[in-house]
N, C-alpha and C. Protein backbone atom coordinates (compact mmCIF):
# COMPACT_ATOMS: atom_id res chain seq x y z
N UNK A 1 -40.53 16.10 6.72
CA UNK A 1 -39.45 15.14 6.72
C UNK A 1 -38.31 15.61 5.80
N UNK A 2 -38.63 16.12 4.36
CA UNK A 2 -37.68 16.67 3.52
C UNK A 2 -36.61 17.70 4.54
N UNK A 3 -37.50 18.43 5.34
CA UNK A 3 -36.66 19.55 5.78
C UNK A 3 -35.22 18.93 7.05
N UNK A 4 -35.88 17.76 7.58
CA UNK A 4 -34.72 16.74 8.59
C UNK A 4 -33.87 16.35 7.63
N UNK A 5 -33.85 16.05 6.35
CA UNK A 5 -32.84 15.37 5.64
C UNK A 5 -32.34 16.54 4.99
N UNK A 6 -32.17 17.97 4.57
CA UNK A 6 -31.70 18.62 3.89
C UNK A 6 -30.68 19.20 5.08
N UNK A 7 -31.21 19.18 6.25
CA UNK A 7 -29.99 19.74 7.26
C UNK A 7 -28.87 19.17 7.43
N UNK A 8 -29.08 17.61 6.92
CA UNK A 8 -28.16 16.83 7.19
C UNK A 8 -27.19 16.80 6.02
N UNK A 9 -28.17 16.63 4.91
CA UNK A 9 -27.08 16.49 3.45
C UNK A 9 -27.23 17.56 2.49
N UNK A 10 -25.90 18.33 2.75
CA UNK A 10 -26.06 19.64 1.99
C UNK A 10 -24.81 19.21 1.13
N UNK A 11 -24.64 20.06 -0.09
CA UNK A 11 -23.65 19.94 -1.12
C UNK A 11 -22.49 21.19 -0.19
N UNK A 12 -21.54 20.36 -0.34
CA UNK A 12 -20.20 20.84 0.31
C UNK A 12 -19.81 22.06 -0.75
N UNK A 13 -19.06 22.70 0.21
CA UNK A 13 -18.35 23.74 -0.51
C UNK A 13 -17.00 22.92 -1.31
N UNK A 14 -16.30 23.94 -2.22
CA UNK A 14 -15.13 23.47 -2.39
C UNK A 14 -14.03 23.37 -1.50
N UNK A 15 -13.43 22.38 -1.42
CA UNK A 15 -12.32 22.58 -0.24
C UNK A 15 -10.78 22.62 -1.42
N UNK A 16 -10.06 23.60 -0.83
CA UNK A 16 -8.86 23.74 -1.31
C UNK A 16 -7.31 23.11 -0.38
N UNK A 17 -7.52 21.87 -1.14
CA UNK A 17 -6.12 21.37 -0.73
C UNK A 17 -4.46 21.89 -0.42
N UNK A 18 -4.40 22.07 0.72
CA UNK A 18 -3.40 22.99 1.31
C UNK A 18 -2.29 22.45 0.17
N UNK A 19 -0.93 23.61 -0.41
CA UNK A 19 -0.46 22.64 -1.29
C UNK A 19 1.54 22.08 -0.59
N UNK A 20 1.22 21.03 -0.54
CA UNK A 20 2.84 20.31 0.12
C UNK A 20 3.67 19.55 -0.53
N UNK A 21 4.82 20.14 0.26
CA UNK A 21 6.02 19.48 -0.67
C UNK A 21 6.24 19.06 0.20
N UNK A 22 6.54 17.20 -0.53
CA UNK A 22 7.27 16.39 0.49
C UNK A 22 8.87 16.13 0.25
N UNK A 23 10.01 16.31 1.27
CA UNK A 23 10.84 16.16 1.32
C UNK A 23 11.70 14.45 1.61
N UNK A 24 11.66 14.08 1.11
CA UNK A 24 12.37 12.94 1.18
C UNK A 24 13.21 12.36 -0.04
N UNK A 25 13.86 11.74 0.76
CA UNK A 25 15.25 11.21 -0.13
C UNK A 25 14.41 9.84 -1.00
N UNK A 26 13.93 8.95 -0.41
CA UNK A 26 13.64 7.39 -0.71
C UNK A 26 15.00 6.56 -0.32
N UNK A 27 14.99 5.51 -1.06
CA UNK A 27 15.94 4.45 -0.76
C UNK A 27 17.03 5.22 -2.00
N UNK A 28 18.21 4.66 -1.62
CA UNK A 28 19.48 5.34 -2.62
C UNK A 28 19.78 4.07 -3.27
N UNK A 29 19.90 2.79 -2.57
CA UNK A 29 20.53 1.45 -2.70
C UNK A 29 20.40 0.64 -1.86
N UNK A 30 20.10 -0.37 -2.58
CA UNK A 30 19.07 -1.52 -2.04
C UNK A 30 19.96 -2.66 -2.39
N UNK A 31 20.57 -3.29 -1.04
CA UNK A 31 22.02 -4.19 -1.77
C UNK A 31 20.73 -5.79 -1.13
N UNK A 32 21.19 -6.55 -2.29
CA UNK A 32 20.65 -7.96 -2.19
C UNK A 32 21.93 -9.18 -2.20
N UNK A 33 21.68 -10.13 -1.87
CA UNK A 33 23.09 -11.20 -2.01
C UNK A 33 22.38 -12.43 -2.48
N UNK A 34 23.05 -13.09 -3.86
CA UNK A 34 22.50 -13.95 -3.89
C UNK A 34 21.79 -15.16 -2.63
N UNK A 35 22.80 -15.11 -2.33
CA UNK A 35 22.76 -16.36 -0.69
C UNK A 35 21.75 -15.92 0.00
N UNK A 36 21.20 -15.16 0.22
CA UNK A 36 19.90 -14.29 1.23
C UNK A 36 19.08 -14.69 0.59
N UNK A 37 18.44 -14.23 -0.71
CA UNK A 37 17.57 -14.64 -1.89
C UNK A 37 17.48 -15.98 -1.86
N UNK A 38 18.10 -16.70 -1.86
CA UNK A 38 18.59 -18.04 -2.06
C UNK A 38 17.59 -19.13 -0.63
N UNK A 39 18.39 -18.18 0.29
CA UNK A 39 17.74 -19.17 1.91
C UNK A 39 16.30 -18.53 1.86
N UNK A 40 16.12 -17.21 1.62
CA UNK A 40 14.54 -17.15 1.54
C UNK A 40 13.66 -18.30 0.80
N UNK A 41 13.94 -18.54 -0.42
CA UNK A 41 13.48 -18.79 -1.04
C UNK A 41 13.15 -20.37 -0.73
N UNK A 42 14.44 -21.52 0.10
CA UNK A 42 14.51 -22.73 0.22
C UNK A 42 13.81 -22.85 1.29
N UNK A 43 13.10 -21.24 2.30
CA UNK A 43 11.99 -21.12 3.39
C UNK A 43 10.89 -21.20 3.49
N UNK A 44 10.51 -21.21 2.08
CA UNK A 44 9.24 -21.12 1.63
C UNK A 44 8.04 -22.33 1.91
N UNK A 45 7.38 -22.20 2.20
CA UNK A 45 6.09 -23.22 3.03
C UNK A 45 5.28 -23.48 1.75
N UNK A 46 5.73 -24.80 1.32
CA UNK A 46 5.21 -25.22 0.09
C UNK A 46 3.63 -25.38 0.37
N UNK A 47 2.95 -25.42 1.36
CA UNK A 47 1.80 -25.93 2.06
C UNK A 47 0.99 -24.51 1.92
N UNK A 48 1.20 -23.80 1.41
CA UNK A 48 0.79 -22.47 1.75
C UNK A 48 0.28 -21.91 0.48
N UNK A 49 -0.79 -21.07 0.20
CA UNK A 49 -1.22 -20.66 -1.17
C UNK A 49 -0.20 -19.04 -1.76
N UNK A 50 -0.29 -18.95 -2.99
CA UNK A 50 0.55 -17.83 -3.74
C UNK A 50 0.10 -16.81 -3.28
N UNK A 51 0.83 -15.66 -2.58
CA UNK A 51 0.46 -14.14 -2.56
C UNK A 51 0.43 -13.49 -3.66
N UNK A 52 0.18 -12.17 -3.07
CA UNK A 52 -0.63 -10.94 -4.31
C UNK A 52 0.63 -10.92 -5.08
N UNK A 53 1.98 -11.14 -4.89
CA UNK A 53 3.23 -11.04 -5.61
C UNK A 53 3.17 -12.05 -7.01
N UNK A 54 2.50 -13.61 -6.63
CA UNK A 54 2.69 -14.35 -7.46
C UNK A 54 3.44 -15.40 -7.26
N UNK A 55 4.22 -15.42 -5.93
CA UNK A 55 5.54 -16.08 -5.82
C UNK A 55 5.08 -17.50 -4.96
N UNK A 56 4.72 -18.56 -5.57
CA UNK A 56 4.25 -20.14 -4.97
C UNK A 56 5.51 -20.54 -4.31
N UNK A 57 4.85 -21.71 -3.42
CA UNK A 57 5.86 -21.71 -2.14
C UNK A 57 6.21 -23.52 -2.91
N UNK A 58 5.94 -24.13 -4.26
CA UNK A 58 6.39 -25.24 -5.08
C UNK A 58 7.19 -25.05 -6.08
């Protein structure tokens, strides 16, 4: 029986992580308006429990 389970689970070699550069910009500017913020916020479903953010809908 030892010999069915050693075929299966052998200690891996090392694997060498190919190495990459990622190219990207990200966001430059991120424009907000009060008034947007504002109607989100008066959208909010008081009936509803707090997300992972923290942000209660009372």
């Amino acid at each position: 029986m030892n010999e069915s389970f050693k075929t299966v689970f052998t200690e891996e070699e090392e694997f060498a992580e190919p190495n990459r550069t990622l190219h990207c910009r990200g966001l430059q500017e991120i424009i907000m308006l009060k008034e947007d913020i504002g109607r989100l916020l008066d959208n909010l479903d008081v009936r509803k429990a707090m997300g992972l953010d923290g942000v209660s809908g009372c």
